[in-house]
N, C-alpha and C. Protein backbone atom coordinates (compact mmCIF):
# COMPACT_ATOMS: atom_id res chain seq x y z
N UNK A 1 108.61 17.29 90.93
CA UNK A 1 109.64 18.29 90.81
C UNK A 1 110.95 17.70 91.34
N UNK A 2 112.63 17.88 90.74
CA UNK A 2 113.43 17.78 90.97
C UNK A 2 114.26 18.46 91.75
N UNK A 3 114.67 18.28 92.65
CA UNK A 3 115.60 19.31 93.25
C UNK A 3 117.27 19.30 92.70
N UNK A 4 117.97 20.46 92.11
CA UNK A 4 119.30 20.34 91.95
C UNK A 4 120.02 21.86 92.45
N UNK A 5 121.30 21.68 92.03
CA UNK A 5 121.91 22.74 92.39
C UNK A 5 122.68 22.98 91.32
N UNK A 6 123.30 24.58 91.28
CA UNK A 6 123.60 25.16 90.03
C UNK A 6 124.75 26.22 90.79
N UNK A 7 125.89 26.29 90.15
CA UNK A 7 126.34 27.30 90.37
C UNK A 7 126.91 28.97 89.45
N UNK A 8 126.25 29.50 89.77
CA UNK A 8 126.29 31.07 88.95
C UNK A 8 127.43 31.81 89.83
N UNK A 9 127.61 33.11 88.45
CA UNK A 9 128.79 33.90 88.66
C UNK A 9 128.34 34.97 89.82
N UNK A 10 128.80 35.71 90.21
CA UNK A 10 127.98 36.78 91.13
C UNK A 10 127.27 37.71 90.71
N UNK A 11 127.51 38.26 89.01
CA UNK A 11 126.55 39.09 88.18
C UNK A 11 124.99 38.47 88.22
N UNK A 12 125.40 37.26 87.30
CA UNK A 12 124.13 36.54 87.16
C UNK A 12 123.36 35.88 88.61
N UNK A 13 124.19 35.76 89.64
CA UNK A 13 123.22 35.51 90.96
C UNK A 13 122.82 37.07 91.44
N UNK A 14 123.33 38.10 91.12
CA UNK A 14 122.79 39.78 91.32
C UNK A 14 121.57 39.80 90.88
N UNK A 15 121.58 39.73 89.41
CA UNK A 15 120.24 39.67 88.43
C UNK A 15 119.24 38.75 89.07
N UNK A 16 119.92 37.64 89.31
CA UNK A 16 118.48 36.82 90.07
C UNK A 16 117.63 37.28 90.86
N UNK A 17 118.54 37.45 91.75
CA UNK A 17 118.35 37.97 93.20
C UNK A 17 117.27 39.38 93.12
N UNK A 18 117.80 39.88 92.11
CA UNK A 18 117.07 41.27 92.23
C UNK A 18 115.71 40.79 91.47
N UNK A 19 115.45 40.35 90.02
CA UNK A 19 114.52 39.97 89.38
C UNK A 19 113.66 39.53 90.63
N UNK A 20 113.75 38.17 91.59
CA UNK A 20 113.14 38.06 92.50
C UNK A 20 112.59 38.96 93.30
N UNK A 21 113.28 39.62 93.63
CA UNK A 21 112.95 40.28 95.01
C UNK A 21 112.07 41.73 94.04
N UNK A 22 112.29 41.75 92.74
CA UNK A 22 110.97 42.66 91.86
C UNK A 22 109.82 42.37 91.63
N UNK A 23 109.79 40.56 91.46
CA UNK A 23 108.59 40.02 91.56
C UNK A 23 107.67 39.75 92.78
N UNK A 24 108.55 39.52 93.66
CA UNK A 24 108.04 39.18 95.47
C UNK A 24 107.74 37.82 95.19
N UNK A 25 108.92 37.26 94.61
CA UNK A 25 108.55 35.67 94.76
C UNK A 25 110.67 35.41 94.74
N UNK A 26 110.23 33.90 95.06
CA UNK A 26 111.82 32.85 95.39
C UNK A 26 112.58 32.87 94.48
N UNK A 27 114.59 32.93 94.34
CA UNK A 27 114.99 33.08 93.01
C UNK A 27 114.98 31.38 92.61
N UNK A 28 113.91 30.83 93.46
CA UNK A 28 114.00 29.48 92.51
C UNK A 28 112.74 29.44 91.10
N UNK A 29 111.42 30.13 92.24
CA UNK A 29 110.80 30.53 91.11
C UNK A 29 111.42 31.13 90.21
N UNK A 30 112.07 31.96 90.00
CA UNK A 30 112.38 33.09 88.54
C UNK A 30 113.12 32.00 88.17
N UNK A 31 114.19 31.45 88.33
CA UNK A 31 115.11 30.10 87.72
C UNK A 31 114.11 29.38 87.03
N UNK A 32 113.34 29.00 87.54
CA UNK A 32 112.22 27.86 86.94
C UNK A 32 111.96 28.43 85.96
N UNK A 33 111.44 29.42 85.96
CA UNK A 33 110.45 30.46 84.50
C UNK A 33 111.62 30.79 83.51
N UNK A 34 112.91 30.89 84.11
CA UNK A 34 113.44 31.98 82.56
C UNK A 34 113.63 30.03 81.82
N UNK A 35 114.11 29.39 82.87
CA UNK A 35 115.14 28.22 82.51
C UNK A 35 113.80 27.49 81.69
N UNK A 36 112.38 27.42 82.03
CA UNK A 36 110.92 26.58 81.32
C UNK A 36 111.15 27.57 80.14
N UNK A 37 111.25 29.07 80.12
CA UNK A 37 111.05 30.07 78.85
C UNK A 37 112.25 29.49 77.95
N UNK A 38 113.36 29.61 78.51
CA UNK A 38 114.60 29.02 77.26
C UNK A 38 114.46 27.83 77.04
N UNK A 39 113.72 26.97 77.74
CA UNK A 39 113.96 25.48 77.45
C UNK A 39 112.69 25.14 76.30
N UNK A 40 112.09 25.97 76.50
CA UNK A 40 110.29 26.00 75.46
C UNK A 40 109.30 25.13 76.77
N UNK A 41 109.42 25.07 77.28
CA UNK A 41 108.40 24.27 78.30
C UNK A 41 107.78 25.02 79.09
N UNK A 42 107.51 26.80 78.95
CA UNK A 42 107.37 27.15 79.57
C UNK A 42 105.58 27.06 79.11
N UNK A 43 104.64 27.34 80.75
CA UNK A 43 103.09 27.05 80.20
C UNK A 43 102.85 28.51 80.48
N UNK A 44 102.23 29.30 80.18
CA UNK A 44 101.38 30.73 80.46
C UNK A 44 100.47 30.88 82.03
N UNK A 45 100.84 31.29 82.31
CA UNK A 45 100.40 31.73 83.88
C UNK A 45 100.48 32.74 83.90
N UNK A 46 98.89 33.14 84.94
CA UNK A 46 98.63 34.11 85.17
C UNK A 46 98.64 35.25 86.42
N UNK A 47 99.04 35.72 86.31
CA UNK A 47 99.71 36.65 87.53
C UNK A 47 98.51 36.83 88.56
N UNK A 48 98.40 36.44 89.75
CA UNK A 48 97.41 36.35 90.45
C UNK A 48 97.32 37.78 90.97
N UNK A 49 95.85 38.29 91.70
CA UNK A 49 95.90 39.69 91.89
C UNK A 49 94.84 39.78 93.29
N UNK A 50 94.63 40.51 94.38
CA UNK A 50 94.17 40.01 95.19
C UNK A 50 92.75 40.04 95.15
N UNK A 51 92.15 39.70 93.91
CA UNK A 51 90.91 39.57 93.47
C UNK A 51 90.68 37.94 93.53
N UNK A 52 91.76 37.33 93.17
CA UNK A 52 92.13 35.77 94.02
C UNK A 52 91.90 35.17 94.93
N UNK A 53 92.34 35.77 95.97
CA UNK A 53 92.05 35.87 96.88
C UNK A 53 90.65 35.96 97.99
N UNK A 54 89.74 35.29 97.41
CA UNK A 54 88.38 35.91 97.83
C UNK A 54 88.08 35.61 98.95
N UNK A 55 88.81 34.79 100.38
CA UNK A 55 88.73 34.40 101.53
C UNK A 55 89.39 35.51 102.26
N UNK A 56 89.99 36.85 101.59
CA UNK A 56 90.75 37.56 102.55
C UNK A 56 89.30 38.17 103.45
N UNK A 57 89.73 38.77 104.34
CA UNK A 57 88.43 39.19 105.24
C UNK A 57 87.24 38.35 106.09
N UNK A 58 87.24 37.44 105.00
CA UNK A 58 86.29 36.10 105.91
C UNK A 58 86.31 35.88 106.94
N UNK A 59 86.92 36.09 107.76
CA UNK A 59 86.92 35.89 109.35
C UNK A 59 86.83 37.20 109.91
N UNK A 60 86.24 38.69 109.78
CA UNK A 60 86.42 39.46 110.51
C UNK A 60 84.77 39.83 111.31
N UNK A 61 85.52 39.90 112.37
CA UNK A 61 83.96 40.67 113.14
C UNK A 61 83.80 41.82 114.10
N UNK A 62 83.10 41.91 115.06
CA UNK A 62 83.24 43.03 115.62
C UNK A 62 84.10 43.31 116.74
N UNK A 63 84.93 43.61 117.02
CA UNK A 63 85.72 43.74 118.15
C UNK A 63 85.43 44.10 119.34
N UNK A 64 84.58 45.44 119.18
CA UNK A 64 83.95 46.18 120.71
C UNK A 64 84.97 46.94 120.89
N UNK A 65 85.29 47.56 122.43
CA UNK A 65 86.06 48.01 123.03
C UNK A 65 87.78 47.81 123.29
N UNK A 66 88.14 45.73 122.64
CA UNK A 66 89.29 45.63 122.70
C UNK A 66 89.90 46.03 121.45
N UNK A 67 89.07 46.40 120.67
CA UNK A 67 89.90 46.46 119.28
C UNK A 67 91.06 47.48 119.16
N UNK A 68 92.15 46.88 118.33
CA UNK A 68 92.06 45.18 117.58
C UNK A 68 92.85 44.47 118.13
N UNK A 69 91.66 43.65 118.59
CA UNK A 69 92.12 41.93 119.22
C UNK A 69 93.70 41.61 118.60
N UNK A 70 94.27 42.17 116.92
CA UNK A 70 95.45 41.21 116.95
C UNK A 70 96.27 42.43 117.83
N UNK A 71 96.30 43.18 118.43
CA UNK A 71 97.13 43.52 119.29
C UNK A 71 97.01 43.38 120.82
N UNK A 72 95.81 43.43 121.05
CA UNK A 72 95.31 43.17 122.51
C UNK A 72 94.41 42.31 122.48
N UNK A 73 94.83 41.17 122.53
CA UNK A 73 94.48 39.54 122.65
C UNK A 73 94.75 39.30 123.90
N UNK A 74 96.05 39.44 124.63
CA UNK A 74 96.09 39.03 125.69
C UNK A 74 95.25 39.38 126.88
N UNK A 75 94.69 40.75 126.59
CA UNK A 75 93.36 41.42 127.59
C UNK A 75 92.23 40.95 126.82
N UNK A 76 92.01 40.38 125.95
CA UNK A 76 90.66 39.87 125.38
C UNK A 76 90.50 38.52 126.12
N UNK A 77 91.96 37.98 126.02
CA UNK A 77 91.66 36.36 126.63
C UNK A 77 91.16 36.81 128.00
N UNK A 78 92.40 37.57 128.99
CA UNK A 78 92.09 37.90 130.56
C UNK A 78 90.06 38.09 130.86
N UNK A 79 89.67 38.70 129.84
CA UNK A 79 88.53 39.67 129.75
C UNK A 79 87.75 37.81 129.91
N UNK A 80 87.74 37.06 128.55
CA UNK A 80 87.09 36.03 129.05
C UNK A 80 87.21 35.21 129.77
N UNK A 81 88.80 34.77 130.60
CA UNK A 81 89.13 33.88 131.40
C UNK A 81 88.17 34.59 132.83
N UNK A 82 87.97 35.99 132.84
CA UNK A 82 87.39 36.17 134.20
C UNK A 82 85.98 36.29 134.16
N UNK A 83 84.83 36.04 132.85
CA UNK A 83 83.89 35.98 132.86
C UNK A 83 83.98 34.24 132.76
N UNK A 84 84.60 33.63 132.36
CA UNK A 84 84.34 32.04 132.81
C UNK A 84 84.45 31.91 134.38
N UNK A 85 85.24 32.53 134.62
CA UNK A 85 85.46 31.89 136.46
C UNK A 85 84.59 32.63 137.25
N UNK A 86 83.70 33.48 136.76
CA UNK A 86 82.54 33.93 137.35
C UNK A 86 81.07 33.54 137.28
N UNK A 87 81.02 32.19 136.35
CA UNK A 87 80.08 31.47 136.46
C UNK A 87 79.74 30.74 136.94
């Protein structure tokens, strides 16, 4: 991949900007796609969906009483730093 720079009017950097931020992706991605679509180089891709994704969740387990650890981690660590120093 090449890196360059381009300069647009403020309409057409509006449209970008927004097209992006409709897709939830970079206005370099959307640049790439319209500019591969007008240029004919564009390949067919498929819009990923979080069925993709099949590692989401893979790491979850039981929490117990601190749950959830991603907010109270710091009393989960305390919780095991004082069952180590009690051995």
């Amino acid at each position: 991949m090449k890196r360059t720079q381009i300069q647009l009017d403020d309409g057409t950097y509006q449209r970008l900007r927004q097209r992006a931020y409709e897709q939830g992706c970079s206005m370099s991605a959307v640049a790439r796609d319209v500019l591969a679509e007008a240029l004919g180089t564009a390949r067919a891709r498929r819009r990923r969906t979080v069925r993709d994704f099949t590692f989401i969740g893979s790491g979850t387990t039981r929490q117990g009483r601190l749950a959830p650890v991603s907010e109270r981690h710091d009393d989960a660590l305390a919780e095991l730093l004082a069952k180590e120093r009690g051995r």
